[in-house]
PDB file of N, CA and C in Angstrom:
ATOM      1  N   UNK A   1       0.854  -1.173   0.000  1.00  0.00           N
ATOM      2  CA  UNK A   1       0.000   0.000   0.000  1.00  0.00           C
ATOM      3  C   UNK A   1       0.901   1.237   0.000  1.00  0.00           C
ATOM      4  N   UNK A   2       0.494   2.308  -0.671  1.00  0.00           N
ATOM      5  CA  UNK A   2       0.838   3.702  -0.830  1.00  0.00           C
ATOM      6  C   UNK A   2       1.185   3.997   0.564  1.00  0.00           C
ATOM      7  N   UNK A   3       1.938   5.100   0.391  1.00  0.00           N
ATOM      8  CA  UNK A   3       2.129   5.507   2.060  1.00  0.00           C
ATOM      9  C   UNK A   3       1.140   6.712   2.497  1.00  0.00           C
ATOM     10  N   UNK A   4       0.695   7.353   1.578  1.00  0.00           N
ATOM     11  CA  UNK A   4      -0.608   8.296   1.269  1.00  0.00           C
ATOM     12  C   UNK A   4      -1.559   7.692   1.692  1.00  0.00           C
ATOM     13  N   UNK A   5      -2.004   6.466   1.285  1.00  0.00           N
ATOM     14  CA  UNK A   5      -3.423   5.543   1.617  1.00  0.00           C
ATOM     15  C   UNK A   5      -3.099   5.299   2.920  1.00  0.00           C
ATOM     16  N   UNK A   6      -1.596   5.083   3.622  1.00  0.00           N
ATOM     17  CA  UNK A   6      -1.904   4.350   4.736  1.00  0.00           C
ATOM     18  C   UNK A   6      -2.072   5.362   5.513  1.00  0.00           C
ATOM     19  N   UNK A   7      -1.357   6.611   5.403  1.00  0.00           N
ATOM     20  CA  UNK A   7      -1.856   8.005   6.215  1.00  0.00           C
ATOM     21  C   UNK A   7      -3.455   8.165   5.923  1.00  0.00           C
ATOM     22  N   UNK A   8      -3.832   8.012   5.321  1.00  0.00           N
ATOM     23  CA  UNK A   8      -5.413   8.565   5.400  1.00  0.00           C
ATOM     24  C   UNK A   8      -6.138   7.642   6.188  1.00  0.00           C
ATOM     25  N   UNK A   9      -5.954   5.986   6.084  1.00  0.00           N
ATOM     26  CA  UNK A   9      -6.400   5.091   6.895  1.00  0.00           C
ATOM     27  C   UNK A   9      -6.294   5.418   8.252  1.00  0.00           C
ATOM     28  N   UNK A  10      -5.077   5.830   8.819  1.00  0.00           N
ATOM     29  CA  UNK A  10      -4.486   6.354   9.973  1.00  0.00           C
ATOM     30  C   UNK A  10      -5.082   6.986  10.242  1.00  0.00           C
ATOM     31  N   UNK A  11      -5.457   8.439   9.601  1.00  0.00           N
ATOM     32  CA  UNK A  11      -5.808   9.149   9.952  1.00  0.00           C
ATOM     33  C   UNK A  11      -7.541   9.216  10.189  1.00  0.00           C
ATOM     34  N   UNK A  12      -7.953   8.348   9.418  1.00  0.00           N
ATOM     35  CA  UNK A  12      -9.303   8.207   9.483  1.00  0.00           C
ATOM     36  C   UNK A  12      -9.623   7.479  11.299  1.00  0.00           C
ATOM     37  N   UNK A  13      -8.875   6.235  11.433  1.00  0.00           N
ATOM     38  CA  UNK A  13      -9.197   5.296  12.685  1.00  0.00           C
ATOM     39  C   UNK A  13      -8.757   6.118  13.766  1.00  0.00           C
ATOM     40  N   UNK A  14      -8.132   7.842  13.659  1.00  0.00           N
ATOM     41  CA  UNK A  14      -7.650   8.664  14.988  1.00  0.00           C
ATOM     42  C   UNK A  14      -8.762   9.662  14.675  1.00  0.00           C
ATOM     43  N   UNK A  15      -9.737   9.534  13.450  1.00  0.00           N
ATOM     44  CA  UNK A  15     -10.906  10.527  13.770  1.00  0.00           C
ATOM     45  C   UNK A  15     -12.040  10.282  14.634  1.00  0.00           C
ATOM     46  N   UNK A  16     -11.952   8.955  15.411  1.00  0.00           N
ATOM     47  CA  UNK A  16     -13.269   8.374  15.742  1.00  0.00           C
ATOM     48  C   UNK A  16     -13.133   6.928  16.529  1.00  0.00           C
ATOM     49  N   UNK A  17     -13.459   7.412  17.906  1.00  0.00           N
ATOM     50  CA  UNK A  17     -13.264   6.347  18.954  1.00  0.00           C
ATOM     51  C   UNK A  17     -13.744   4.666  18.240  1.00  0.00           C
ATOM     52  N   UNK A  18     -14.747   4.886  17.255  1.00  0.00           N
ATOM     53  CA  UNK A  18     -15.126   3.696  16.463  1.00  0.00           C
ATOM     54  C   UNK A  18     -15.635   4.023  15.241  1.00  0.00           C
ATOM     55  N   UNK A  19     -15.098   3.380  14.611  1.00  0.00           N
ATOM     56  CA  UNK A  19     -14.828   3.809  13.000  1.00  0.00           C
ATOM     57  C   UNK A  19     -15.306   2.470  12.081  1.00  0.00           C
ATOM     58  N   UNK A  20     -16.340   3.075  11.427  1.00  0.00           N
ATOM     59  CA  UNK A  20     -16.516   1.938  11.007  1.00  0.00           C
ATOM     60  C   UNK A  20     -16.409   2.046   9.397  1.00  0.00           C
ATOM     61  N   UNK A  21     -15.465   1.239   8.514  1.00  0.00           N
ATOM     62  CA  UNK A  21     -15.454   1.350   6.729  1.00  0.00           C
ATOM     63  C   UNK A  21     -16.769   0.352   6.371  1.00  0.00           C
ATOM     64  N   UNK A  22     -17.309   0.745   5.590  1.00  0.00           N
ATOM     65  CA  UNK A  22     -18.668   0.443   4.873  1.00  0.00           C
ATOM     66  C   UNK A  22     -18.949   0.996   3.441  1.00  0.00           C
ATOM     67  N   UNK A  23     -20.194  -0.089   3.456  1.00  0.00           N
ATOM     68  CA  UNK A  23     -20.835   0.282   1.740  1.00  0.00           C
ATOM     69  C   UNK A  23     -22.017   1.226   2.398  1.00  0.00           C
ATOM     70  N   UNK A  24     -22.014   2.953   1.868  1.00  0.00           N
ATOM     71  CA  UNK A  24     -22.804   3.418   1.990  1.00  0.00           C
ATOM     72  C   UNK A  24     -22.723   4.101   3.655  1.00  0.00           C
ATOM     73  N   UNK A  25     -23.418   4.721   4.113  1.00  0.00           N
ATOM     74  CA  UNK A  25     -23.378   5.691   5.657  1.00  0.00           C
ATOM     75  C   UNK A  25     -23.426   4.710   6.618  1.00  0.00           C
ATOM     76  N   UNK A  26     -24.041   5.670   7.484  1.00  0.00           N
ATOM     77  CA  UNK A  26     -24.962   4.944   8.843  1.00  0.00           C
ATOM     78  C   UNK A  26     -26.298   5.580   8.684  1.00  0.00           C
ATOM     79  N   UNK A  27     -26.636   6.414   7.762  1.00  0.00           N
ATOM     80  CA  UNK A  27     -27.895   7.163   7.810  1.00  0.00           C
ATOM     81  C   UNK A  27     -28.199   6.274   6.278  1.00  0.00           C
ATOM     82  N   UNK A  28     -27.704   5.662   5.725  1.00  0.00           N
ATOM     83  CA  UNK A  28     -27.978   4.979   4.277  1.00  0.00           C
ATOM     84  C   UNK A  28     -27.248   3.895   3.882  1.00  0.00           C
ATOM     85  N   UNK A  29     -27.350   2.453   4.841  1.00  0.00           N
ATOM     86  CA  UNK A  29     -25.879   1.455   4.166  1.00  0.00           C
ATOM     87  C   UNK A  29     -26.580   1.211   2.501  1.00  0.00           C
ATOM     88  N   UNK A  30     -25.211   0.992   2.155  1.00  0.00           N
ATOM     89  CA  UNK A  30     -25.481   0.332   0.376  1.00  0.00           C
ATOM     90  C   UNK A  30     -25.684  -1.032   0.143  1.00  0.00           C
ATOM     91  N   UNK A  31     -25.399  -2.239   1.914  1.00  0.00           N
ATOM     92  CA  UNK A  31     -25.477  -3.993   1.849  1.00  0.00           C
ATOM     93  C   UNK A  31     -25.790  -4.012   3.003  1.00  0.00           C
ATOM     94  N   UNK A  32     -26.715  -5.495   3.096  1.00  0.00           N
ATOM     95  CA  UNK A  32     -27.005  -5.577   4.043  1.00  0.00           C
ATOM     96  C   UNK A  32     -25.729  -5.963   4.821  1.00  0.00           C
ATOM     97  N   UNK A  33     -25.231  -6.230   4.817  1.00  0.00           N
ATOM     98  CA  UNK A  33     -23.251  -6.464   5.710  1.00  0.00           C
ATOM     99  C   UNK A  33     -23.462  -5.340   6.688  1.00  0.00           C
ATOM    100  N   UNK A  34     -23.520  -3.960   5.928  1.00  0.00           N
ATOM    101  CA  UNK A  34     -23.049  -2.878   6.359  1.00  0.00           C
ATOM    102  C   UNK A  34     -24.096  -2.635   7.185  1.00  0.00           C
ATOM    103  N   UNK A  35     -25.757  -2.455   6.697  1.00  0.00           N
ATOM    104  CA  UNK A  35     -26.291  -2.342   7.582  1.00  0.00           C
ATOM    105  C   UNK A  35     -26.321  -2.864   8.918  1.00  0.00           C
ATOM    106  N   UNK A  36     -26.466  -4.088   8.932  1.00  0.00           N
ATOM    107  CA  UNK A  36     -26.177  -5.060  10.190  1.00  0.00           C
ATOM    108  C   UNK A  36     -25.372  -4.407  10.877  1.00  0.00           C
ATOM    109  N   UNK A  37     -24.253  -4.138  10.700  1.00  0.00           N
ATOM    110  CA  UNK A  37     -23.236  -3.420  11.560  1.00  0.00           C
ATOM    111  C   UNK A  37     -23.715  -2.054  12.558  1.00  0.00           C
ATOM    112  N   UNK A  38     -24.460  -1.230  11.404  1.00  0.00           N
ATOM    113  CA  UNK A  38     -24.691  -0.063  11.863  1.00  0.00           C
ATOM    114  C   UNK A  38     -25.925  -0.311  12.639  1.00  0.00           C
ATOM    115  N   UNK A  39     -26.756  -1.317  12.770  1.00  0.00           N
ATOM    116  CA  UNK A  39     -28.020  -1.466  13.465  1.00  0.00           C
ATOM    117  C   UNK A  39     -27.457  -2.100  15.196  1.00  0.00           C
ATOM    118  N   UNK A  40     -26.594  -3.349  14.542  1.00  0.00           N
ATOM    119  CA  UNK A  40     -25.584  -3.791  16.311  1.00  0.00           C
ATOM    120  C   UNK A  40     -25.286  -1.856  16.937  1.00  0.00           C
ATOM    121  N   UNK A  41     -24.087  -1.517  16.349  1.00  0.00           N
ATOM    122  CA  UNK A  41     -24.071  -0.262  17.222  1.00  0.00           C
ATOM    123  C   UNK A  41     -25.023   0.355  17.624  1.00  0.00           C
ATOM    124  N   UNK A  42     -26.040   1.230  16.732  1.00  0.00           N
ATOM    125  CA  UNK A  42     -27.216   1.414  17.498  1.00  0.00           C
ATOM    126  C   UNK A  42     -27.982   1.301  18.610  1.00  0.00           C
ATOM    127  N   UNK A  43     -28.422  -0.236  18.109  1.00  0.00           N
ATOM    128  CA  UNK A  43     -28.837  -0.938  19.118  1.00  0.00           C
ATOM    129  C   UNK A  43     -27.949  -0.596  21.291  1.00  0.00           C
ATOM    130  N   UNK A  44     -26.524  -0.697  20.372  1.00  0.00           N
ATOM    131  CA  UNK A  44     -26.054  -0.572  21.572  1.00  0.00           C
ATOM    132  C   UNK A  44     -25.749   0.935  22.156  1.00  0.00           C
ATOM    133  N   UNK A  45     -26.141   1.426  21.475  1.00  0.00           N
ATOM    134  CA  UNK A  45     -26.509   3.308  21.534  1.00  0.00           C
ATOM    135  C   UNK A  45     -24.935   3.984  21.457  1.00  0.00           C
ATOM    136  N   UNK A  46     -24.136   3.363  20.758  1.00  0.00           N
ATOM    137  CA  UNK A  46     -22.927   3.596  20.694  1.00  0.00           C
ATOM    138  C   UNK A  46     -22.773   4.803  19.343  1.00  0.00           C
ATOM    139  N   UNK A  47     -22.132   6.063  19.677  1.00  0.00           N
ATOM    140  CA  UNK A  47     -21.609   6.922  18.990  1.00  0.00           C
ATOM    141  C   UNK A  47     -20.342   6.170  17.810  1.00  0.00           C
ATOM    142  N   UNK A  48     -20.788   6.243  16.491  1.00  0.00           N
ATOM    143  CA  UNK A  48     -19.619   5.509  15.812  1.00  0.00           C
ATOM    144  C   UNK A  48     -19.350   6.562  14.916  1.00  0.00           C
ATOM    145  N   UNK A  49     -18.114   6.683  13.613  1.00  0.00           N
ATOM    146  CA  UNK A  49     -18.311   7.181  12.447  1.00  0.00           C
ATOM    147  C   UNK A  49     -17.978   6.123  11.481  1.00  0.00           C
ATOM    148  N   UNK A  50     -18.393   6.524  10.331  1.00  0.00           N
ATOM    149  CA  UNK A  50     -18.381   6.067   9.502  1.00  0.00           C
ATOM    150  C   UNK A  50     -18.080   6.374   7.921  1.00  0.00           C
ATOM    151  N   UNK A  51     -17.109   5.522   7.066  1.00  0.00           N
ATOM    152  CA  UNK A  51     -16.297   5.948   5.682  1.00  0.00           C
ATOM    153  C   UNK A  51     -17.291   4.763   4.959  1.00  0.00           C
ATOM    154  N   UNK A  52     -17.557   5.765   3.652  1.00  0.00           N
ATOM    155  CA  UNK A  52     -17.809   4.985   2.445  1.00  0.00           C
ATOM    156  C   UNK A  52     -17.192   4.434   1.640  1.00  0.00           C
ATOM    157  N   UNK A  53     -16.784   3.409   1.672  1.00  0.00           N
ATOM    158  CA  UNK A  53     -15.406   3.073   0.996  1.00  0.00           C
ATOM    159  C   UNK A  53     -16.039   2.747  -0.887  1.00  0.00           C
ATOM    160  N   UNK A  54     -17.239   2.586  -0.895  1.00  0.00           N
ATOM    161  CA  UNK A  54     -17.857   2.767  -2.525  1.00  0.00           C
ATOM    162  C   UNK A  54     -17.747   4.320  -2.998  1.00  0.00           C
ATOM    163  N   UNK A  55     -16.855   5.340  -2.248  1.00  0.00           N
ATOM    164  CA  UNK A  55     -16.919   6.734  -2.799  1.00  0.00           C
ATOM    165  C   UNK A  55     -15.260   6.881  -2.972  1.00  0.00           C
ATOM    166  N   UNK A  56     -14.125   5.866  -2.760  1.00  0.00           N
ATOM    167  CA  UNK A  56     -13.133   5.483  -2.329  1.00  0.00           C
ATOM    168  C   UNK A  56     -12.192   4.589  -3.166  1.00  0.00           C
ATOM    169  N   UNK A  57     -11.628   4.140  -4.235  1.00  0.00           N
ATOM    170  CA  UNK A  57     -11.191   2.884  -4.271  1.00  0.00           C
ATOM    171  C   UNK A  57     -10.354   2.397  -3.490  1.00  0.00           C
ATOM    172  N   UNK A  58      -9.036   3.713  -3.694  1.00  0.00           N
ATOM    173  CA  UNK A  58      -7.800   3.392  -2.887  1.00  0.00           C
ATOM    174  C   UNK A  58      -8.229   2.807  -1.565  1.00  0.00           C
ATOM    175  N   UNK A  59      -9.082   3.475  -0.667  1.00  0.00           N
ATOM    176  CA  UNK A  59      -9.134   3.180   0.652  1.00  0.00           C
ATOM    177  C   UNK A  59      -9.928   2.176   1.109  1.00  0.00           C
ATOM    178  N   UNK A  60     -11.358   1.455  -0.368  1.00  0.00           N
ATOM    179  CA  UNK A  60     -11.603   0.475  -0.228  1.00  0.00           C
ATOM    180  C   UNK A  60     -10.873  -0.619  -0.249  1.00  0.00           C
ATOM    181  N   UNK A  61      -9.715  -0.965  -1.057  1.00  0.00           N
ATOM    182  CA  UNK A  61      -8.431  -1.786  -1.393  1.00  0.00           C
ATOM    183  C   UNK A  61      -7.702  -1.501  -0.448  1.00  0.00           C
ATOM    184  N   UNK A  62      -6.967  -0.510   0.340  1.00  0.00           N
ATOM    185  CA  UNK A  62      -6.206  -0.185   1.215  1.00  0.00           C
ATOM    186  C   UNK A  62      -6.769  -0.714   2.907  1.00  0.00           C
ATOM    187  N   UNK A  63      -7.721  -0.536   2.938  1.00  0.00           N
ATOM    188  CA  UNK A  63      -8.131  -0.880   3.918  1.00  0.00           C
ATOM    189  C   UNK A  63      -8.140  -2.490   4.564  1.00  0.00           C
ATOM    190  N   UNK A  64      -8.403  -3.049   2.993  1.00  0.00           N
ATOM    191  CA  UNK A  64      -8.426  -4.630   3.382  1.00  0.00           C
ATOM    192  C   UNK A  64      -6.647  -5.364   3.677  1.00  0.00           C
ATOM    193  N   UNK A  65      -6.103  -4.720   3.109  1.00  0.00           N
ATOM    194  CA  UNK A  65      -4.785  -4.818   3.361  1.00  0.00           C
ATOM    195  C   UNK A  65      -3.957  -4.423   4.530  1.00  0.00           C
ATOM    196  N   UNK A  66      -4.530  -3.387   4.841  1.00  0.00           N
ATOM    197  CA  UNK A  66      -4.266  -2.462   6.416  1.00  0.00           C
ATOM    198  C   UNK A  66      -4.655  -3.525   7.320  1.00  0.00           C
ATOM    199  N   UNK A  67      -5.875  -4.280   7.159  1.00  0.00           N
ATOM    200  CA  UNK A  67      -6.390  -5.313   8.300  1.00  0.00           C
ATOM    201  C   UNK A  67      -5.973  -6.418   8.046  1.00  0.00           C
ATOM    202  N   UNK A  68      -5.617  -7.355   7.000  1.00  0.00           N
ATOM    203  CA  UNK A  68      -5.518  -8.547   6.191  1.00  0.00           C
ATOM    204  C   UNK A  68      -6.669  -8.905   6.691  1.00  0.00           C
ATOM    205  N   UNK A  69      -7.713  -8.356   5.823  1.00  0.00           N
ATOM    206  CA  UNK A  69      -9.334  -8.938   5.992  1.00  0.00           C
ATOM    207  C   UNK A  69     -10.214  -8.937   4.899  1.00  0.00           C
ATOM    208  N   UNK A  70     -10.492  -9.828   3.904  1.00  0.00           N
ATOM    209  CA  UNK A  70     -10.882  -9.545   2.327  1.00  0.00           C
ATOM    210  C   UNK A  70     -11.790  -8.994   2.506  1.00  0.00           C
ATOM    211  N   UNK A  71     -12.814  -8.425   3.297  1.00  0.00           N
ATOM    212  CA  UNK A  71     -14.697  -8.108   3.156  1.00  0.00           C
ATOM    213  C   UNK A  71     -14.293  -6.639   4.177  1.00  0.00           C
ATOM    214  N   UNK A  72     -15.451  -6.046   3.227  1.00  0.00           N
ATOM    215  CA  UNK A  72     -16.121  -4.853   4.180  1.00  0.00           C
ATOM    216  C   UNK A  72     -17.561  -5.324   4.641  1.00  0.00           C
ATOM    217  N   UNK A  73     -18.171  -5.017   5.689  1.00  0.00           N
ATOM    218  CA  UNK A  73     -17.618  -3.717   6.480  1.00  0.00           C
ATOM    219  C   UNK A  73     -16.439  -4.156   7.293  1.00  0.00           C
ATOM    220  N   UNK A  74     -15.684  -2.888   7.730  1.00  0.00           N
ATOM    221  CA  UNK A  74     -14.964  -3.490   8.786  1.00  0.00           C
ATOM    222  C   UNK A  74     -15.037  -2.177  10.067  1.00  0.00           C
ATOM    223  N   UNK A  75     -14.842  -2.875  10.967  1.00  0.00           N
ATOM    224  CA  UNK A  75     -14.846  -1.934  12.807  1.00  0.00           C
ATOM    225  C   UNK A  75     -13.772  -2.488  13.014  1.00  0.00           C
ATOM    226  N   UNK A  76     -12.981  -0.938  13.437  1.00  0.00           N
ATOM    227  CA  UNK A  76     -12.463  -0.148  14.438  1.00  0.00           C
ATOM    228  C   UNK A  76     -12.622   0.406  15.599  1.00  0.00           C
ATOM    229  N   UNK A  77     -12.256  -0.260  16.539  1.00  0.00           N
ATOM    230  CA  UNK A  77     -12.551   0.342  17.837  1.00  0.00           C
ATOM    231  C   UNK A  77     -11.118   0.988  18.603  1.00  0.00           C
ATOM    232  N   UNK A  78     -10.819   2.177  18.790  1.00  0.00           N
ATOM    233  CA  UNK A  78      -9.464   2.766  18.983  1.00  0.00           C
ATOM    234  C   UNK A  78      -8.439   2.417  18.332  1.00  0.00           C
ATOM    235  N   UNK A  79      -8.668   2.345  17.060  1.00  0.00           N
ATOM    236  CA  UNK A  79      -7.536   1.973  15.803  1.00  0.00           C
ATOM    237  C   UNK A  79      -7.643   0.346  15.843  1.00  0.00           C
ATOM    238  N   UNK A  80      -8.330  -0.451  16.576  1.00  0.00           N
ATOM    239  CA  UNK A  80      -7.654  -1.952  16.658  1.00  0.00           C
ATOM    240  C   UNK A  80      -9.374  -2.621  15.960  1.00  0.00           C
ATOM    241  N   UNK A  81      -8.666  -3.588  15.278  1.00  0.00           N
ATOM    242  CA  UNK A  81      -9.250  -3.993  14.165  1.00  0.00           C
ATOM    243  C   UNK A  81     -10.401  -5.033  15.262  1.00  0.00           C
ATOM    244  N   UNK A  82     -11.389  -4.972  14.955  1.00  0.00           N
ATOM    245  CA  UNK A  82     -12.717  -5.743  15.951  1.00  0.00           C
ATOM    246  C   UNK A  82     -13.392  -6.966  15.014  1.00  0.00           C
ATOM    247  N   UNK A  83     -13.628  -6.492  13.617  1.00  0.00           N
ATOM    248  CA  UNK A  83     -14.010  -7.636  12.921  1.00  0.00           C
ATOM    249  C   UNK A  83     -15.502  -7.277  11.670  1.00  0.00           C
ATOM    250  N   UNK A  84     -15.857  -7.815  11.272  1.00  0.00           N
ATOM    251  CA  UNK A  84     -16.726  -7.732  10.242  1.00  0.00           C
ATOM    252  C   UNK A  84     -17.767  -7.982  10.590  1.00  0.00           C
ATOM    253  N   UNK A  85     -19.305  -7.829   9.633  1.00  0.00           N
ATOM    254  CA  UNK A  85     -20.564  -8.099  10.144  1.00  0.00           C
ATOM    255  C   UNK A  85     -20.774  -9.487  10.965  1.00  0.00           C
ATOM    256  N   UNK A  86     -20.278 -10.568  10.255  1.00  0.00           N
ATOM    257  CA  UNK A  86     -20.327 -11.996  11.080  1.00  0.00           C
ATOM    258  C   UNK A  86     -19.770 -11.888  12.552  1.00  0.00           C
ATOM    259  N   UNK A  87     -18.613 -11.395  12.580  1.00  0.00           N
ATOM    260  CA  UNK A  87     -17.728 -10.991  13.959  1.00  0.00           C
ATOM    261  C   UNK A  87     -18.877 -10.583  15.376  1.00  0.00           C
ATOM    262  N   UNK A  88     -19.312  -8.968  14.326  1.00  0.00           N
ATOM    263  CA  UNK A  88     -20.120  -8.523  14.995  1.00  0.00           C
ATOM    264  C   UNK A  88     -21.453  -9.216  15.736  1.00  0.00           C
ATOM    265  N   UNK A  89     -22.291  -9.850  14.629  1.00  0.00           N
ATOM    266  CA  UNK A  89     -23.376 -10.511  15.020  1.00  0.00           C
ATOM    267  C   UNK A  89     -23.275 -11.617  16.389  1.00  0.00           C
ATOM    268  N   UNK A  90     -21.938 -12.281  16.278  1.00  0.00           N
ATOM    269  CA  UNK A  90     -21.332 -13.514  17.280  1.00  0.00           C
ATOM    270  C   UNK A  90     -21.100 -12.611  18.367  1.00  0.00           C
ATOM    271  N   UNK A  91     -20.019 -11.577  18.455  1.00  0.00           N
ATOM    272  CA  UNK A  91     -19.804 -10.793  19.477  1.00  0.00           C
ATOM    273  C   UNK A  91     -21.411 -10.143  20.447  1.00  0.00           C
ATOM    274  N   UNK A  92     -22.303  -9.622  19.215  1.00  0.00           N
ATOM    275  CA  UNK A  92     -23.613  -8.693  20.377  1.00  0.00           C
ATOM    276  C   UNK A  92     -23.981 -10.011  20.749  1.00  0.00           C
ATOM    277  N   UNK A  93     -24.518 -11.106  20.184  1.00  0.00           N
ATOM    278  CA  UNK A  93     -25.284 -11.632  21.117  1.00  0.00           C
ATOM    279  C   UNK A  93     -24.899 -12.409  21.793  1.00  0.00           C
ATOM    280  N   UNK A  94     -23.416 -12.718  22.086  1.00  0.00           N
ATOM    281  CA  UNK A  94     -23.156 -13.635  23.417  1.00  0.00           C
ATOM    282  C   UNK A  94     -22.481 -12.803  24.343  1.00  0.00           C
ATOM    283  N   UNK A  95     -22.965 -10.790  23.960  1.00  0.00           N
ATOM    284  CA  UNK A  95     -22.795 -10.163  25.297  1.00  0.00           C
ATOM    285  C   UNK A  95     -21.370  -9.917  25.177  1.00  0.00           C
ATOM    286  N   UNK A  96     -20.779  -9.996  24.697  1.00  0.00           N
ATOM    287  CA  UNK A  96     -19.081  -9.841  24.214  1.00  0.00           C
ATOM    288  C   UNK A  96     -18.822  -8.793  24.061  1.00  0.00           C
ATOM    289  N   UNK A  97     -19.191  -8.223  22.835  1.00  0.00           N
ATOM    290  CA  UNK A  97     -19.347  -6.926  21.881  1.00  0.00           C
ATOM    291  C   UNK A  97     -19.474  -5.181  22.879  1.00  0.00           C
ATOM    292  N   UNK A  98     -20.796  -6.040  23.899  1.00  0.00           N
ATOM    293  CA  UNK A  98     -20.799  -4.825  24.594  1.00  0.00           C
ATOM    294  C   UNK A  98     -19.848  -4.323  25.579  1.00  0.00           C
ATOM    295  N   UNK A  99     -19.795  -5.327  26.297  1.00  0.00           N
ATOM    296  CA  UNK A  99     -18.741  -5.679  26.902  1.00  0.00           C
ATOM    297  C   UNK A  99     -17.170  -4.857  26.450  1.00  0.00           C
ATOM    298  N   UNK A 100     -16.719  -5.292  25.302  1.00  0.00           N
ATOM    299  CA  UNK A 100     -15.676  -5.181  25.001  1.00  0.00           C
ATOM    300  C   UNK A 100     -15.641  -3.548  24.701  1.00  0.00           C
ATOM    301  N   UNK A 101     -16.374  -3.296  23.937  1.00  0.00           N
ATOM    302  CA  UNK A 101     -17.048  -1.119  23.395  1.00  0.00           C
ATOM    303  C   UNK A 101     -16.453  -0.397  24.999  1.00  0.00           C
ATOM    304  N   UNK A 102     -17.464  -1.150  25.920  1.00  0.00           N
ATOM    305  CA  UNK A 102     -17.357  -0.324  27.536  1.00  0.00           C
ATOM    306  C   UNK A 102     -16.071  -0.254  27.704  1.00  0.00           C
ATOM    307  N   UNK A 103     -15.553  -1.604  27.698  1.00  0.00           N
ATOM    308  CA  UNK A 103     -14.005  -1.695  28.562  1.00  0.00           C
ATOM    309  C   UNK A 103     -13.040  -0.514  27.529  1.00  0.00           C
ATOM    310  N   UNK A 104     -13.292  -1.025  26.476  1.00  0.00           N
ATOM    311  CA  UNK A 104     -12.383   0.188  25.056  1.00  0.00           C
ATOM    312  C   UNK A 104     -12.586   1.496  25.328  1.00  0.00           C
ATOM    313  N   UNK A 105     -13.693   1.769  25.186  1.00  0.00           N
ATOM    314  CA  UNK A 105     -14.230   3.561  25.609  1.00  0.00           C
ATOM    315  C   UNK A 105     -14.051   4.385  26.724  1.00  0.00           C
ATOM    316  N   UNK A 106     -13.814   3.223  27.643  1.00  0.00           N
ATOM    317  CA  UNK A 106     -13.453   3.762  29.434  1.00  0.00           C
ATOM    318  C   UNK A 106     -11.907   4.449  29.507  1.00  0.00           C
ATOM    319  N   UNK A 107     -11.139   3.497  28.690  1.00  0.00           N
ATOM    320  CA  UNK A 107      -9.676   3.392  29.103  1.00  0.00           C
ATOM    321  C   UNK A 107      -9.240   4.962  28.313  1.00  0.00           C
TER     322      UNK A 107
END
């Protein structure tokens, strides 16, 4: 990866205690992947942001490489890579997920 792409990646995961790359917003996902994601946070009334990586190539391609993770969406929680919609879904409902946001957000 560019060293440009990896500064913007950088710089994106230090804009936002949880950062999430996606198809489409949090006010509009473009897959259901993405949505799912943005409905778990919600749900958990968690403040996130969020990059369109379909407005993006470099940083859609850059990103998966930054994580070694082939699929979007992907979460960021204080720069450290948390996992994808499947991740997510396993994490909220065995109580993990929330768990883990609190302990991250406290410190």
């Amino acid at each position: 990866m560019d060293p440009k792409t990896l500064n913007r990646i950088e710089t994106l995961l230090q804009s936002s205690p949880i950062m999430v790359f996606m198809k489409g917003t949090k006010l509009m996902p473009q897959c259901g992947f993405s949505n799912n994601v943005v409905q778990i946070l919600n749900a958990l009334g968690m403040n996130f942001e969020t990059f369109d990586v379909l407005t993006d190539m470099e940083i859609r391609e850059g990103i998966k490489e930054f994580s070694n993770w082939p699929t979007i969406p992907q979460v960021y929680v204080k720069g450290e890579f948390i996992g994808g919609s499947d991740i997510l879904i396993e994490m909220y409902n065995s109580g993990e997920l929330q768990e883990k946001l609190e302990v991250s957000l406290a410190s």
